[in-house]
Structures are given as C-alpha cells and as structure tokens.
C-alpha atoms as a PDB file:
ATOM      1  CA  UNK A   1      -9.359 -51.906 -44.667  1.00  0.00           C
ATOM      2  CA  UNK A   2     -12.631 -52.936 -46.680  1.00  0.00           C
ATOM      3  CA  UNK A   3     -14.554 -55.750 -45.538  1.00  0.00           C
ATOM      4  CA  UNK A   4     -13.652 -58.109 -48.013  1.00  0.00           C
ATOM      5  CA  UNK A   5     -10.326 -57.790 -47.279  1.00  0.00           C
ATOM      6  CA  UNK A   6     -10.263 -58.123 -43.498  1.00  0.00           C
ATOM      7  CA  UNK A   7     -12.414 -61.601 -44.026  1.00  0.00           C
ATOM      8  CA  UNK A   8     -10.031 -62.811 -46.464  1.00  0.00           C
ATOM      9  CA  UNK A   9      -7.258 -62.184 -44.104  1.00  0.00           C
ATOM     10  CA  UNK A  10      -9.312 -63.974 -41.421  1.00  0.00           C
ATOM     11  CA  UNK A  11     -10.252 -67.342 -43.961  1.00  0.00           C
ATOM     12  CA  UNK A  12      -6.295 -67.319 -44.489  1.00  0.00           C
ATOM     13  CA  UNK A  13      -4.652 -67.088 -41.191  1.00  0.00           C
ATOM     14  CA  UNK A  14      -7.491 -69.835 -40.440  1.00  0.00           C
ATOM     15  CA  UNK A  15      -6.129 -72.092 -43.356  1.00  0.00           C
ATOM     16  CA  UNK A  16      -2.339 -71.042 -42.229  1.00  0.00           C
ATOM     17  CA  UNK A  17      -3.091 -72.095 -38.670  1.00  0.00           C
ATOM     18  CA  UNK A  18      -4.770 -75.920 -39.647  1.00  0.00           C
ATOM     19  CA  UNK A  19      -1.989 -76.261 -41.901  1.00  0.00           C
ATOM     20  CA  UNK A  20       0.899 -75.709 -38.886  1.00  0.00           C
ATOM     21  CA  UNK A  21      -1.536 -77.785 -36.615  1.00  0.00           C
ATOM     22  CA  UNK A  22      -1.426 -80.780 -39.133  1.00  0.00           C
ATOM     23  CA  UNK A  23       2.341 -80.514 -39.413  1.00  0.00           C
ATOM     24  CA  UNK A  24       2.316 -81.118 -35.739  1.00  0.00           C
ATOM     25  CA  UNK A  25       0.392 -84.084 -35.744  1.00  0.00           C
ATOM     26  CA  UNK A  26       3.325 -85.996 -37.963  1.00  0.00           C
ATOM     27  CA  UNK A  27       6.140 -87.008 -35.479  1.00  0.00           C
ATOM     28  CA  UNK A  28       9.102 -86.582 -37.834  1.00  0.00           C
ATOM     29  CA  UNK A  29       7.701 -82.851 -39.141  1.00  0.00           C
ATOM     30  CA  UNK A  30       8.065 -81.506 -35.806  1.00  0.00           C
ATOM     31  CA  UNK A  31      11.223 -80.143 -33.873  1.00  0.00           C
ATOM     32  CA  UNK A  32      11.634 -80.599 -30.202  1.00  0.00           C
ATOM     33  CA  UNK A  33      11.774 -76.686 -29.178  1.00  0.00           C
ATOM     34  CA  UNK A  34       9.629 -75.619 -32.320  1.00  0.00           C
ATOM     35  CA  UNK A  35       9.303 -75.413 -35.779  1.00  0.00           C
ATOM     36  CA  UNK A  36       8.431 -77.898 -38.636  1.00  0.00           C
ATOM     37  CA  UNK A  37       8.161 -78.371 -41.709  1.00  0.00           C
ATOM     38  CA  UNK A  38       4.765 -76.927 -43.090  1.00  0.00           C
ATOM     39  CA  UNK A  39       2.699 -75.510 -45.427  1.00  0.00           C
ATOM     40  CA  UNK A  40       1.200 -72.862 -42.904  1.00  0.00           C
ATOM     41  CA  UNK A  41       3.564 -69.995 -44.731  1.00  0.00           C
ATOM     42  CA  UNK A  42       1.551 -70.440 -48.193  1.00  0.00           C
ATOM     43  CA  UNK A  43      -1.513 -68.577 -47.042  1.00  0.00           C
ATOM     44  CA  UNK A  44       0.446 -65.872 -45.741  1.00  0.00           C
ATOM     45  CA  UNK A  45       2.598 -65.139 -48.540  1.00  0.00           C
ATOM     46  CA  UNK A  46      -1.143 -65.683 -50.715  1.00  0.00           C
ATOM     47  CA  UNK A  47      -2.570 -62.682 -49.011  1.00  0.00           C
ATOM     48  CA  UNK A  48       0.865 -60.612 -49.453  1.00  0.00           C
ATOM     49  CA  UNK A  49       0.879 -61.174 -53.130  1.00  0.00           C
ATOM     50  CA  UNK A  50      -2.902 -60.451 -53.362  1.00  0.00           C
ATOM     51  CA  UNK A  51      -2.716 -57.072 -51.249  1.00  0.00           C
ATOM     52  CA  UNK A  52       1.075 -55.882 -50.230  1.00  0.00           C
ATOM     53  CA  UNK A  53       3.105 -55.634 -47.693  1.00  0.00           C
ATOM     54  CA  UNK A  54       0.946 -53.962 -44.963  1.00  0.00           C
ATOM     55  CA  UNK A  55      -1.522 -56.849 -45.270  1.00  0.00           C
ATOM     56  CA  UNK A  56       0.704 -59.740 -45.405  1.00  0.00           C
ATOM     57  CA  UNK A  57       2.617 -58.327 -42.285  1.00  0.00           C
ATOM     58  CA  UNK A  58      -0.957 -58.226 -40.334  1.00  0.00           C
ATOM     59  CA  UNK A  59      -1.668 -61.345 -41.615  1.00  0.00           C
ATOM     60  CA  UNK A  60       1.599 -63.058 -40.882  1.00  0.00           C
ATOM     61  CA  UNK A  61       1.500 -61.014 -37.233  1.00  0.00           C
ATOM     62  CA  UNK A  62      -2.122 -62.813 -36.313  1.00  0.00           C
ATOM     63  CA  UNK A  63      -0.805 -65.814 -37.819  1.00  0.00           C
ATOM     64  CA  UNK A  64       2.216 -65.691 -35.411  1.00  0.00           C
ATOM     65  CA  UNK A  65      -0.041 -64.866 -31.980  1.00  0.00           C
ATOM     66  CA  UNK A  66      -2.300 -67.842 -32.774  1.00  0.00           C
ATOM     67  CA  UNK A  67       0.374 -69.815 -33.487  1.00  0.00           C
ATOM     68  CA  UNK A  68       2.114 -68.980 -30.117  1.00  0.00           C
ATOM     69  CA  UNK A  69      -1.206 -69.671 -28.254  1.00  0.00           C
ATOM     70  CA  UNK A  70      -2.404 -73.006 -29.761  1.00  0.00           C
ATOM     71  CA  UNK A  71       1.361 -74.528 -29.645  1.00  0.00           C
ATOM     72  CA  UNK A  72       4.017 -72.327 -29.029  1.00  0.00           C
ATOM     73  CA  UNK A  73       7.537 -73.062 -26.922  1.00  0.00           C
ATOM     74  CA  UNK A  74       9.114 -70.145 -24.875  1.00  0.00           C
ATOM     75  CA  UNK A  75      11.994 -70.241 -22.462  1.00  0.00           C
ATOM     76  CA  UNK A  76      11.881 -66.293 -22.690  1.00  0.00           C
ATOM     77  CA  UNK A  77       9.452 -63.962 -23.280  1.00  0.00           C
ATOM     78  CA  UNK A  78      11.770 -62.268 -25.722  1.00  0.00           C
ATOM     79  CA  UNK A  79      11.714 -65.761 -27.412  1.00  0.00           C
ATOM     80  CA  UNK A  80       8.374 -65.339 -27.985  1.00  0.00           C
ATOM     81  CA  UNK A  81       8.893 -62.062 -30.174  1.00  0.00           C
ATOM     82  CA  UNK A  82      11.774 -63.466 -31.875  1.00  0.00           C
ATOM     83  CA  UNK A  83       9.997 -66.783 -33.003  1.00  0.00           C
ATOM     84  CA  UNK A  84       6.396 -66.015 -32.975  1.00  0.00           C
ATOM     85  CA  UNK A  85       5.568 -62.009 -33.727  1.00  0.00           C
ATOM     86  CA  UNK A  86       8.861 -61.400 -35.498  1.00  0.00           C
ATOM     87  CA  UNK A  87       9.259 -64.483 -38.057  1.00  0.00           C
ATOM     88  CA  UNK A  88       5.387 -64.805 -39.094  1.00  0.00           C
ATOM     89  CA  UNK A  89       5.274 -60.850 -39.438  1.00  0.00           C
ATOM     90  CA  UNK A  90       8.444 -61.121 -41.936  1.00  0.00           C
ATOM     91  CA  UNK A  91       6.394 -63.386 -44.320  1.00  0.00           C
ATOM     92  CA  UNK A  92       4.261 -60.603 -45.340  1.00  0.00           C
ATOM     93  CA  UNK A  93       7.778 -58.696 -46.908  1.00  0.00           C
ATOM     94  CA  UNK A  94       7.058 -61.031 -49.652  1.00  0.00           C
ATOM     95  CA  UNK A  95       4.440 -58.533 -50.654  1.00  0.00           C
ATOM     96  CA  UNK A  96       6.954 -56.006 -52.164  1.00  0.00           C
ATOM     97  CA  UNK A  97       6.419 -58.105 -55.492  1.00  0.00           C
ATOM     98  CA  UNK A  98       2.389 -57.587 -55.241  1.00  0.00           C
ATOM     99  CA  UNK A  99       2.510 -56.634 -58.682  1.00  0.00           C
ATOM    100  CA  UNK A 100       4.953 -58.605 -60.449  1.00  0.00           C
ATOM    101  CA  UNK A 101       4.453 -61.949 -58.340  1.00  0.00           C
ATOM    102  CA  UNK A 102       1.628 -63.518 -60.563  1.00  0.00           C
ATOM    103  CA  UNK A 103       3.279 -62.781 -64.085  1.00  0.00           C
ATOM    104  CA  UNK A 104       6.512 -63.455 -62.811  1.00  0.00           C
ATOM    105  CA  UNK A 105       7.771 -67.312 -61.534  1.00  0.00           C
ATOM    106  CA  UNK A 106      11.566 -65.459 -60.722  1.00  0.00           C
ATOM    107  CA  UNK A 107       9.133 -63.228 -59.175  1.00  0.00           C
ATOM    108  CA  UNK A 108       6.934 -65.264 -57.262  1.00  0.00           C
ATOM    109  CA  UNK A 109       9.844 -67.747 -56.071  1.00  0.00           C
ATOM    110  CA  UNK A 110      11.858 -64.320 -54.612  1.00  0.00           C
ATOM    111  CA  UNK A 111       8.869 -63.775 -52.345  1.00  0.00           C
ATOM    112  CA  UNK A 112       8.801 -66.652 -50.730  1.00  0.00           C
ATOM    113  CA  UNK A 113      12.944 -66.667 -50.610  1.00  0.00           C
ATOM    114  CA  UNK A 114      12.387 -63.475 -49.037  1.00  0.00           C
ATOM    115  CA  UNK A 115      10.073 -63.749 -46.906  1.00  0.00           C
ATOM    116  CA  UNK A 116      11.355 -67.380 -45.931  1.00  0.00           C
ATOM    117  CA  UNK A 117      14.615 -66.132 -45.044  1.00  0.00           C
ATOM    118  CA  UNK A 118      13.706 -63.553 -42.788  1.00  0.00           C
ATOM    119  CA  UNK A 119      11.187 -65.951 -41.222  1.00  0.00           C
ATOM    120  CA  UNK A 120      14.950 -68.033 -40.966  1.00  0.00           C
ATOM    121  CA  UNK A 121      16.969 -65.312 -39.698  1.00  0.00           C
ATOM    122  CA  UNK A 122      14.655 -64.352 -36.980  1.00  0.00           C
ATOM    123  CA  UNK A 123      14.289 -67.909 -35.598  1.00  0.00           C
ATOM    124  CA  UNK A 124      18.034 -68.190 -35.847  1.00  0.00           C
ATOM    125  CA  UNK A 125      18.787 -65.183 -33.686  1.00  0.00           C
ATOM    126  CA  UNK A 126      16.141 -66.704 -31.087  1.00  0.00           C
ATOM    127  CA  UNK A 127      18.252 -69.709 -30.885  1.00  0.00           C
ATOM    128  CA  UNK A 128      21.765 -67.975 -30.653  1.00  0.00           C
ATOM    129  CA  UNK A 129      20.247 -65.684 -27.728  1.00  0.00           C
ATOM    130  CA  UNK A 130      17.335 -67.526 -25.989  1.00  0.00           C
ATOM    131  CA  UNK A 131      18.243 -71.253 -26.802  1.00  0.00           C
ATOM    132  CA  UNK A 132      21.862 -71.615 -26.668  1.00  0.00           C
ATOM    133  CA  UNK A 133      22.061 -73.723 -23.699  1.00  0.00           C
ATOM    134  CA  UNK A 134      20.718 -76.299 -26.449  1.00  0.00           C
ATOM    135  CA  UNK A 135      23.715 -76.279 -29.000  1.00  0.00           C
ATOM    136  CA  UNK A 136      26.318 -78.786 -26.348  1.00  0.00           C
ATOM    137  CA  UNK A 137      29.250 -78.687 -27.716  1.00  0.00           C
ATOM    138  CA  UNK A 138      28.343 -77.104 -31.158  1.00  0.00           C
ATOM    139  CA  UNK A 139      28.869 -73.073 -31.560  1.00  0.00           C
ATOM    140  CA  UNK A 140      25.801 -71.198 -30.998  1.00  0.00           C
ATOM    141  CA  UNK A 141      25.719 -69.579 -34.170  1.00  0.00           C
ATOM    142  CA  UNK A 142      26.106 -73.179 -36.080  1.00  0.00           C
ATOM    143  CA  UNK A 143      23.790 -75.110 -34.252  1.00  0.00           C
ATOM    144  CA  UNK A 144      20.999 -72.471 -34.167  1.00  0.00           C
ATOM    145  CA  UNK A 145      21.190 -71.344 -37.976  1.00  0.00           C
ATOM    146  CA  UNK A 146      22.531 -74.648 -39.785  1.00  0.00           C
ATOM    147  CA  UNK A 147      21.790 -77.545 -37.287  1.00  0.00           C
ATOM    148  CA  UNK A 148      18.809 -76.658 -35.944  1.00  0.00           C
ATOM    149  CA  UNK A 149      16.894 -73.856 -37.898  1.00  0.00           C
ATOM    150  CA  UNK A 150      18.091 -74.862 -41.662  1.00  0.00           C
ATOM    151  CA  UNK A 151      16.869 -78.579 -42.237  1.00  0.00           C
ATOM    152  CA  UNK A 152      12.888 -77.553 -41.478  1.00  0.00           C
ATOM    153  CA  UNK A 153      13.058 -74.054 -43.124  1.00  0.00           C
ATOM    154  CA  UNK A 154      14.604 -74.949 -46.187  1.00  0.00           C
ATOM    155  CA  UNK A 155      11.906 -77.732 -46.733  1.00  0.00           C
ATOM    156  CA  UNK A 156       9.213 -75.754 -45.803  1.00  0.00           C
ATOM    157  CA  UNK A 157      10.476 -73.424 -48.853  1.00  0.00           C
ATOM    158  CA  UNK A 158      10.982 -75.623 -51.322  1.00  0.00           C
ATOM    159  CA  UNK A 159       7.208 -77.138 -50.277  1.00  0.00           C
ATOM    160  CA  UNK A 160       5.696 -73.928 -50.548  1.00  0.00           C
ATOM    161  CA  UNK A 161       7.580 -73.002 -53.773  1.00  0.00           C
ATOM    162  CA  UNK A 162       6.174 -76.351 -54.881  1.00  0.00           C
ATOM    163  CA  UNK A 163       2.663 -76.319 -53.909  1.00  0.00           C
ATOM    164  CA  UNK A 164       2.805 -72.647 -54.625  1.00  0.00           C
ATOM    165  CA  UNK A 165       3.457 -73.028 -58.399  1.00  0.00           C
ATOM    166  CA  UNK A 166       0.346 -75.390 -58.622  1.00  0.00           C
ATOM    167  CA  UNK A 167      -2.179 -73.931 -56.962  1.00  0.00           C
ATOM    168  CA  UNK A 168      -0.899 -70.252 -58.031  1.00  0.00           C
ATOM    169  CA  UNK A 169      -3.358 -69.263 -61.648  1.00  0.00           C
ATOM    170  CA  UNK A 170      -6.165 -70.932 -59.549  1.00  0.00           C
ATOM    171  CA  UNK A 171      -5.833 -68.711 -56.633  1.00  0.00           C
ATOM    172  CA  UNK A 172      -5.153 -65.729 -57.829  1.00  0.00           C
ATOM    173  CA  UNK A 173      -7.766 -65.662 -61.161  1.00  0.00           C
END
C-alpha cells in the first residue's frame, strides 16, 4: 500500500473515531449497551469509495479496534467480534461501487445502504446471541433487530446519506 494511502487511511479512521466520541458526549445519541447515532461511518465509507473494498475493510477494521478500546461494551468476547471487528469491517463493502459511486447518487446512496446494513445485521446477531437476556419479554430476534438495533442505525444512514451528498464533489475532487 503506497504511503499516501496508508496516511489517508490513518487521517480518516482519526476523523471516524472523534466523530463516534462526540456522539457519545450527547445523552440522547447514545444507547445503553452501545451504539448511537453518528457520523463516524462517513469517513469509512469516504476511503472505500476513494480506494475499494480492501481499503475500506482495513479502514473500517482499525476503525472498529479503536472504537472497542476507547468505549466499547462486551458481555462476551464473541460480542466483541460481532459488534466491533465484524460491523466496522462491513462498511468498507461499500467499496464495490469505487468506480461508479462519485458519478452516480443511486450509486453512492447503495454504498452506504450496503454497507449500513451489514454494519445492522452484524450488531443484530450480537444482540440475538450475546445480549438476549436484555429483550424481557420481547422475542430476541425483535428486540435486537427492530427495538434495539433499528432506531440508531437507520438515523445514522439517513445522516450520512445526508451529510454525504454535501460534502461529496468537495471530497472527492
């Protein structure tokens, strides 16, 4: 990987990582076992549509360990793989429309649906096996994937989308 490359990765993890941290610091962002609604995806899916898919895996994979470290929640250490290395790492699948995502809006959006989604599934299936004891008297499958997971993933989409769209011809000309 050239040189230029590698530090860009580095500058956007960095941005990804203040980004989640600020979403912490707002009360009603934040869930109580994890997750929030945040921008931190954007400079993820950035380096994805800049480079591919290897790149925006790596980047979403160091995005995910840092993460983890500075303010992650684990009951299980498979939890940690399942919310953490898993979901960020799944953000970088947006890359598959490298070369279409930056003449394209359908384009561009379907990234960050994609990549979003996965992100989704991945913490779902953490809460269905790791956090179940959580859902009371809701299924499993319900509470994890529509109660819990949905509201904050969904907004963080639509965010990104949004902030996405405005910022896109100046970050990518």
């Amino acid at each position: 990987m050239e040189t230029k490359r590698l530090v860009e990765i580095g500058i956007f993890v960095g941005i990804a990582i203040v980004l989640e941290l600020i979403s912490t610091l707002i009360p009603f962002l934040h869930m109580p076992q994890g997750g929030s609604i945040s921008l931190g995806m954007l400079p993820i899916f950035i380096i994805a549509y800049r480079y591919g898919v290897k790149e925006g895996v790596i980047a979403g994979f160091v995005f995910g360990i840092i993460n983890f470290i500075l303010s992650g929640y684990a009951i299980h250490w498979g939890s940690i793989f399942f919310d953490y290395i898993f979901a960020f790492s799944a953000l970088g699948i947006a890359g598959i429309f490298k070369n279409t995502a930056l003449s394209s809006n359908a384009t561009f959006i379907s990234g960050i649906l994609l990549g979003g989604f996965l992100r989704y599934v991945f913490h779902g299936l953490s809460g269905v096996i790791f956090f179940s004891s959580y859902a009371g008297d809701f299924n499993p499958w319900f509470y994890s994937f529509i109660v819990y997971n949905l509201p904050y993933m969904a907004a963080s989409i639509v965010l990104v989308i949004i902030v996405g769209f405005s910022i896109k011809d100046r970050v990518f000309n």
